[in-house]
Protein backbone atom coordinates (compact mmCIF):
# COMPACT_ATOMS: atom_id res chain seq x y z
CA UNK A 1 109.92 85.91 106.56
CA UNK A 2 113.45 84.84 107.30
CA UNK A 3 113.84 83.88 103.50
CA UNK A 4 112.92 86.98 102.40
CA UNK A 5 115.22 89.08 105.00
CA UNK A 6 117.98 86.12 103.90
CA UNK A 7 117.21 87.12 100.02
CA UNK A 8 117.58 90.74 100.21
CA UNK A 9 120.48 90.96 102.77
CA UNK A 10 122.26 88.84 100.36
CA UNK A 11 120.99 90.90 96.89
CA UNK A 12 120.87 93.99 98.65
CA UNK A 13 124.15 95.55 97.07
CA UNK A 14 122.85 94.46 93.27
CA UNK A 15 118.99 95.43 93.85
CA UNK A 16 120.32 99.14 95.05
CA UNK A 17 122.57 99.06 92.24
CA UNK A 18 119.43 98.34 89.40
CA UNK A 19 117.01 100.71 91.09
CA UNK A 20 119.74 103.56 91.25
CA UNK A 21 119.97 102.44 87.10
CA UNK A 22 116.41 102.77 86.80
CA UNK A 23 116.37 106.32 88.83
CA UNK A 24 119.44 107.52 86.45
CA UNK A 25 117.21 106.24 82.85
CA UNK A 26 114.21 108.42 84.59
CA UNK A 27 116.63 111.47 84.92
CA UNK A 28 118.08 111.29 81.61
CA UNK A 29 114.75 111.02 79.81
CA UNK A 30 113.12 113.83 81.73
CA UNK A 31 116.69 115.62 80.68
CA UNK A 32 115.79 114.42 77.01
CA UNK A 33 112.30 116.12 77.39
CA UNK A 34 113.49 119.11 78.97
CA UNK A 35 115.75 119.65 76.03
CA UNK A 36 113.03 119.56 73.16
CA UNK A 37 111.06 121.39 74.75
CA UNK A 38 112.86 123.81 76.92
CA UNK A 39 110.44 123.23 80.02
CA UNK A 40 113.31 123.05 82.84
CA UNK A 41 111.35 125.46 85.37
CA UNK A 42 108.15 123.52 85.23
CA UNK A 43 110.49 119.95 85.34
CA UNK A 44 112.99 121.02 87.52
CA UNK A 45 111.36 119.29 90.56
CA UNK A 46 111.39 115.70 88.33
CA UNK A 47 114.95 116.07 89.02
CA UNK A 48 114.70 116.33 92.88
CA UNK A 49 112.87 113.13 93.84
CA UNK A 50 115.51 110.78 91.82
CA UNK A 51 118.56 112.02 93.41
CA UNK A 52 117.13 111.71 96.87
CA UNK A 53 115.99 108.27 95.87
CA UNK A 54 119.36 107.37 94.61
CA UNK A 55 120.81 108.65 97.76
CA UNK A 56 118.30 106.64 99.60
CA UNK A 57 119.60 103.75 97.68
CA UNK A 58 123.54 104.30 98.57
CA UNK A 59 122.91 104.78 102.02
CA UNK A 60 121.52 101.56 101.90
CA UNK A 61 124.18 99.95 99.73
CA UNK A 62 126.54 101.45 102.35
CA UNK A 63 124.09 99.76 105.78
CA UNK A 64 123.88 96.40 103.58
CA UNK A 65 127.72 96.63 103.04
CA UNK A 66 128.15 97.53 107.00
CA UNK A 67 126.25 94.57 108.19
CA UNK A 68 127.65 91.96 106.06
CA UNK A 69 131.12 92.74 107.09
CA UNK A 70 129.82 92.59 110.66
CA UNK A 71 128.32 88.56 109.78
């Protein structure tokens, strides 16, 4: 268990940094779909969830940050 605590303390900064990628591709594509097919009001909640899971993934960027300057 200590590897795996060890492995993402150290990645932490670059795994929040991919997944906040990944939740940035999902926004643009449901952007893309909105656009063709002018749908924002019944999409506009696809928006919601990947911004608070991309601010879910800087505050933790920021805590991994915080407790490697405190090591």
């Amino acid at each position: 268990m200590q590897k795996i605590l060890a492995f993402l303390n150290r990645y932490a900064f670059h795994l929040n940094l991919t997944i906040i990628l990944f939740w940035l591709y999902i926004i643009y594509e449901n952007y893309q779909h909105i656009q063709q097919n002018d749908s924002f009001e019944e999409r506009k909640f696809y928006f919601v969830v990947p911004v608070l899971f991309i601010l879910l993934s800087v505050f933790n960027m920021y805590m991994a940050n915080k407790r490697r300057k405190q090591n």
